[in-house]
C-alpha atoms as a PDB file:
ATOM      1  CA  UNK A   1     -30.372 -46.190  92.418  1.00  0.00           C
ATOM      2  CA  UNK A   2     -27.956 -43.876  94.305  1.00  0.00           C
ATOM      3  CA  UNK A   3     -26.976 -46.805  96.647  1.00  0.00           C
ATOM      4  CA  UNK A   4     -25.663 -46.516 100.399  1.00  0.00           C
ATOM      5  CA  UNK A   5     -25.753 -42.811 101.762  1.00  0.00           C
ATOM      6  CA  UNK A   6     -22.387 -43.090 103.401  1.00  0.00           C
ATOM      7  CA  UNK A   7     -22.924 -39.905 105.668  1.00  0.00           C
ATOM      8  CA  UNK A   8     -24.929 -36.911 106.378  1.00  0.00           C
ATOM      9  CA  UNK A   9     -24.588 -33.456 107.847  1.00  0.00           C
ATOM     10  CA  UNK A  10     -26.830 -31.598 110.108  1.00  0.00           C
ATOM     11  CA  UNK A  11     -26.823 -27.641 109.956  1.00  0.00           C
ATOM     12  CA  UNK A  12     -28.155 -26.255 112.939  1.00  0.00           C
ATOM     13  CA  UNK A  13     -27.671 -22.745 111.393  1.00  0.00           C
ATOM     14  CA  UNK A  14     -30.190 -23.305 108.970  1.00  0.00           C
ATOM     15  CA  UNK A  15     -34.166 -24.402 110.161  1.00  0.00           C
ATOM     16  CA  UNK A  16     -36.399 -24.922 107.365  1.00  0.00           C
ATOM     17  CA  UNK A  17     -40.002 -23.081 107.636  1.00  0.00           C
ATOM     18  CA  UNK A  18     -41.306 -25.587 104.507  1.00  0.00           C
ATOM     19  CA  UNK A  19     -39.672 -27.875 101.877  1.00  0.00           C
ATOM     20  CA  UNK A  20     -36.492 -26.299 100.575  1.00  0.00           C
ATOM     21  CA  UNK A  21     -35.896 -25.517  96.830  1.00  0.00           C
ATOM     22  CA  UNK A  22     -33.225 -26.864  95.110  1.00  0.00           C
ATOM     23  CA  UNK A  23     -31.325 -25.462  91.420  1.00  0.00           C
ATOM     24  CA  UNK A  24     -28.050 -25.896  90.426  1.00  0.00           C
ATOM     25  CA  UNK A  25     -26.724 -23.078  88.466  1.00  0.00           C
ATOM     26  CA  UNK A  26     -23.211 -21.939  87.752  1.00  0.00           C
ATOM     27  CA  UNK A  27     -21.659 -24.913  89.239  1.00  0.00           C
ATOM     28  CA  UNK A  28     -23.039 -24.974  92.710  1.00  0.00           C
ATOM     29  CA  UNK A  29     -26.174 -26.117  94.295  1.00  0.00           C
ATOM     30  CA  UNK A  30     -28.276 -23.590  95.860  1.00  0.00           C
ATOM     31  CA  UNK A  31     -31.290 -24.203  98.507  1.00  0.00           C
ATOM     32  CA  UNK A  32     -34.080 -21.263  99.014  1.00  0.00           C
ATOM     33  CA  UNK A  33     -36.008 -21.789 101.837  1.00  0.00           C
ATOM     34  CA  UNK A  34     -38.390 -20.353 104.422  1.00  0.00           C
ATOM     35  CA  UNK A  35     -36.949 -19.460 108.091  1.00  0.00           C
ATOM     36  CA  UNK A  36     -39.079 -20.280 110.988  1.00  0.00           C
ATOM     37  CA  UNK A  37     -38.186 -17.122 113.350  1.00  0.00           C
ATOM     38  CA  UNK A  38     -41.762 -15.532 111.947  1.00  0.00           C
ATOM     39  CA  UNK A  39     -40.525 -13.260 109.695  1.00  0.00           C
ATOM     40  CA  UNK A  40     -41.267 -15.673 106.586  1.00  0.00           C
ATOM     41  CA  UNK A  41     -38.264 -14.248 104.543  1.00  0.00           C
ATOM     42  CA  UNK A  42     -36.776 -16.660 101.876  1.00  0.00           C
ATOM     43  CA  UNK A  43     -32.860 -17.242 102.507  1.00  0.00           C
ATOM     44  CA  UNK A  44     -30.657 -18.796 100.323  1.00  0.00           C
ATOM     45  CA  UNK A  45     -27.818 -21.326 100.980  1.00  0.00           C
ATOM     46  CA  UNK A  46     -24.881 -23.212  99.163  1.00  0.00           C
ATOM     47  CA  UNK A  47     -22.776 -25.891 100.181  1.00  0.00           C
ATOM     48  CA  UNK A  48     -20.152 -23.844  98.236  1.00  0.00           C
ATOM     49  CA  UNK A  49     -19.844 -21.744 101.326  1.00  0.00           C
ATOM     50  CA  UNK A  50     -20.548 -24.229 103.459  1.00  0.00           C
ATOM     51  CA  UNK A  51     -24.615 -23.510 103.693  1.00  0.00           C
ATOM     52  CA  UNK A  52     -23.810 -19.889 104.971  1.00  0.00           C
ATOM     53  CA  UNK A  53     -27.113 -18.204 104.466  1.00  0.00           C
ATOM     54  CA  UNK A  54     -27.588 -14.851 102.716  1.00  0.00           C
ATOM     55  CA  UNK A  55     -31.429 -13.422 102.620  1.00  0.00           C
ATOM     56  CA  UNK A  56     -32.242 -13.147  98.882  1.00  0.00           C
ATOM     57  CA  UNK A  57     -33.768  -9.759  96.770  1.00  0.00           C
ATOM     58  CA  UNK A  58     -37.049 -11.705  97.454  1.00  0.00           C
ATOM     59  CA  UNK A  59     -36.866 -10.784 101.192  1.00  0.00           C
ATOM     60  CA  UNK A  60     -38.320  -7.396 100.283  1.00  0.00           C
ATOM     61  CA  UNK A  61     -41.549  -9.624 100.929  1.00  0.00           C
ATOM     62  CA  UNK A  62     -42.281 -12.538 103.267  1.00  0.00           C
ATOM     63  CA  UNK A  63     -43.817 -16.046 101.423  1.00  0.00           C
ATOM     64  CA  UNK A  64     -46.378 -18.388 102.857  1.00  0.00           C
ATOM     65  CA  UNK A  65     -45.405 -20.901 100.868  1.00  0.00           C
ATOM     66  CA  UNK A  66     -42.165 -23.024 100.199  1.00  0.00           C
ATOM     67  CA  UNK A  67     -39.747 -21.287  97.085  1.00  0.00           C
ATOM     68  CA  UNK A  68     -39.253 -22.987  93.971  1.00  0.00           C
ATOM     69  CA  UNK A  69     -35.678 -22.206  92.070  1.00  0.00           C
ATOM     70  CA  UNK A  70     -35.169 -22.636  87.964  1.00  0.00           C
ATOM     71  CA  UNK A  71     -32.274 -21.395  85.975  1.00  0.00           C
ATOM     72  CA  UNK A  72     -33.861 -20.406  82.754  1.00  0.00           C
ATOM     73  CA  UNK A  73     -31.715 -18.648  79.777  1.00  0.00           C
ATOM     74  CA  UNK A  74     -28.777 -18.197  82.411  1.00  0.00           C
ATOM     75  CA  UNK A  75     -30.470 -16.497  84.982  1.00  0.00           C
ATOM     76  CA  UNK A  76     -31.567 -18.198  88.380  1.00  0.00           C
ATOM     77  CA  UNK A  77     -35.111 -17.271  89.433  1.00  0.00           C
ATOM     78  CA  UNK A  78     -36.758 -17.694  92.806  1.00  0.00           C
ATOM     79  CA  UNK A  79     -40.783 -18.065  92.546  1.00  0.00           C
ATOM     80  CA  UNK A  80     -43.000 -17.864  95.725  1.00  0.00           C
ATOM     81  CA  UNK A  81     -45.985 -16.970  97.486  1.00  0.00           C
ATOM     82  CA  UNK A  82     -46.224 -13.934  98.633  1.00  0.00           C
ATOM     83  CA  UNK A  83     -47.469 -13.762 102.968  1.00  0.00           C
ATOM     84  CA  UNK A  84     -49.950 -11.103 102.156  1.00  0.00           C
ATOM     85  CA  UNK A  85     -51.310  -9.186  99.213  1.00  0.00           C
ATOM     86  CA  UNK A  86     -53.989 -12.001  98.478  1.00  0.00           C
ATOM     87  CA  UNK A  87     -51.413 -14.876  98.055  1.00  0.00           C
ATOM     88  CA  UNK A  88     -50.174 -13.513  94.432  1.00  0.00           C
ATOM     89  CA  UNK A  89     -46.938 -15.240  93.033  1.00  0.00           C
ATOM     90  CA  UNK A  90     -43.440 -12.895  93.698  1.00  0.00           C
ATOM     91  CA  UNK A  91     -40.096 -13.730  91.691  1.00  0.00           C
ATOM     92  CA  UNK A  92     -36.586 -12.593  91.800  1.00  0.00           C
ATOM     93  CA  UNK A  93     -33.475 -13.712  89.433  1.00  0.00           C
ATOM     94  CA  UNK A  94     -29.918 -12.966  89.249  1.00  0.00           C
ATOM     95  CA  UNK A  95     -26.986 -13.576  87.056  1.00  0.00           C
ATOM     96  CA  UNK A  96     -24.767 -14.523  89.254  1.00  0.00           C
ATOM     97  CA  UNK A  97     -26.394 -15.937  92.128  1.00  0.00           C
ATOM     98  CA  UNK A  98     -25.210 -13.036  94.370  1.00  0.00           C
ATOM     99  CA  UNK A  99     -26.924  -9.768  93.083  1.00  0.00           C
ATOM    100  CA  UNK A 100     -31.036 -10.169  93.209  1.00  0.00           C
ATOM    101  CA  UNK A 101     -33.438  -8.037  91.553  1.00  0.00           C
ATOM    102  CA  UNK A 102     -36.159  -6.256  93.525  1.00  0.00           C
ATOM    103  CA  UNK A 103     -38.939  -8.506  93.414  1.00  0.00           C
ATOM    104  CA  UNK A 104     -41.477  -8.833  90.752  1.00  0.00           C
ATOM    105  CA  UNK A 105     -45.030  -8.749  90.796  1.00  0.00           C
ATOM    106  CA  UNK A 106     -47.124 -11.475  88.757  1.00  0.00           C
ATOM    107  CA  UNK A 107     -50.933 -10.876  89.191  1.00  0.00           C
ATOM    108  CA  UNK A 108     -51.544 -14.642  89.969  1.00  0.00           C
ATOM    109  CA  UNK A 109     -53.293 -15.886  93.341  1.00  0.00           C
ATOM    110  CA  UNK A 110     -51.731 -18.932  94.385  1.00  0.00           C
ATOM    111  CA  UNK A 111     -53.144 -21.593  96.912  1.00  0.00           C
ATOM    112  CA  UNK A 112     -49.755 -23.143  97.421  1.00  0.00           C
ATOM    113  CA  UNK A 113     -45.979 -22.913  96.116  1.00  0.00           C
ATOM    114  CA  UNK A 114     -44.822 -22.460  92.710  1.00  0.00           C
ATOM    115  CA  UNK A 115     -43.446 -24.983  90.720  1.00  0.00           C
ATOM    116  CA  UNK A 116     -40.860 -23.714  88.405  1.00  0.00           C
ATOM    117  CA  UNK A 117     -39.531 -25.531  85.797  1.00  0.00           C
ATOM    118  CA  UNK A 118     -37.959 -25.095  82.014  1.00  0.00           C
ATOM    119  CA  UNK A 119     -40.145 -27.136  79.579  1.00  0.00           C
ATOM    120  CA  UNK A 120     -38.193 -28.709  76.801  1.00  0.00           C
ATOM    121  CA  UNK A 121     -39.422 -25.921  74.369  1.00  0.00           C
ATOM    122  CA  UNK A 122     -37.560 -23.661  76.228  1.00  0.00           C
ATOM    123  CA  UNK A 123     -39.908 -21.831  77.792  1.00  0.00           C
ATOM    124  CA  UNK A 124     -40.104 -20.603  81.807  1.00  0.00           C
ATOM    125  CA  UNK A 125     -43.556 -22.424  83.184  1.00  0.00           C
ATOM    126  CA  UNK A 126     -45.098 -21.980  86.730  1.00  0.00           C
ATOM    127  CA  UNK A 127     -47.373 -24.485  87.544  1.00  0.00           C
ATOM    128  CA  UNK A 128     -49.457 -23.763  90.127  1.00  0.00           C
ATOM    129  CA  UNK A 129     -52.956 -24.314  92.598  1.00  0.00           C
ATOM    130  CA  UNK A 130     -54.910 -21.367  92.350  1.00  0.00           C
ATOM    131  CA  UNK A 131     -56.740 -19.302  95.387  1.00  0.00           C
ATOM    132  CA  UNK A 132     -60.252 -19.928  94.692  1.00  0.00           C
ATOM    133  CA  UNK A 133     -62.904 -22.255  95.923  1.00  0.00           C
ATOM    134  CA  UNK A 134     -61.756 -25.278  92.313  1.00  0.00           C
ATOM    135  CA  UNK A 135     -58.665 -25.368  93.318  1.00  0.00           C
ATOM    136  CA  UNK A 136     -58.099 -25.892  89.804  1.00  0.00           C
ATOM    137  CA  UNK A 137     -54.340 -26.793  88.600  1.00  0.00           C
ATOM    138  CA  UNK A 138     -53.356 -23.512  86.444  1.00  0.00           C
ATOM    139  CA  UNK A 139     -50.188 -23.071  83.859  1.00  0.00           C
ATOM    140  CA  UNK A 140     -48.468 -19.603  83.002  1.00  0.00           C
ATOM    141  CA  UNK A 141     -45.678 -19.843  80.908  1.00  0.00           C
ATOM    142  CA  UNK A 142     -42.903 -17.064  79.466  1.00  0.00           C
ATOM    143  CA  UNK A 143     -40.305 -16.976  77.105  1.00  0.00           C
END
């Protein structure tokens, strides 16, 4: 029970295109998110700096789909959805929450977001809806 929310905060810099992603890594609590000016690019924001946004190595591409952060062996990864290419699912990570990678390619269609997560065996899993007319409820996992 988190009891009575004694306050919140509106952000006017920051309008959400779909459900935000949340991670905490390195001490601070990062959201990846969608804009909603059309260009699709994933931005990421901290309250550490007060929800300034910075546009993430994933902006290389533009999702369809919400992002999903998960810090996995000390790196912080951002999965999506990529806006073209036959909906196939795009990362990026960093070590430091600054620097990005170029984006990575993962063969996967996707009918929806990615849902990251680190399984207690320690392994990275994306769990995911594919693009095809089951809609079947697919697993990929890495070490």
């Amino acid at each position: 029970y988190l009891g009575q929310v004694s306050s919140n905060n509106v952000y006017d810099n920051i309008s959400l295109g779909e459900s935000p992603g949340l991670g905490a890594f390195q001490n601070n609590v990062y959201v990846a998110y969608k804009d909603t000016t059309g260009s699709n690019y994933i931005y990421l924001a901290s309250p550490a700096d007060r929800f300034s946004t910075t546009r993430t190595g994933a902006t290389g591409n533009h999702t369809s789909s919400a992002a999903s952060i998960v810090v996995h062996n000390g790196i912080m990864y951002i999965g999506y959805r990529q806006n073209c290419d036959g909906d196939r699912f795009y990362y990026t990570y960093s070590s430091d929450g600054v620097t990005w990678s170029s984006y990575v390619l993962v063969h996967w269609t996707m009918g929806g977001p990615p849902s990251l997560v680190e399984g207690p065996d320690g392994k990275l899993y994306n769990i995911f809806r594919q693009n095809d007319s089951g809609h079947y409820l697919y697993t990929a996992s890495a070490q």
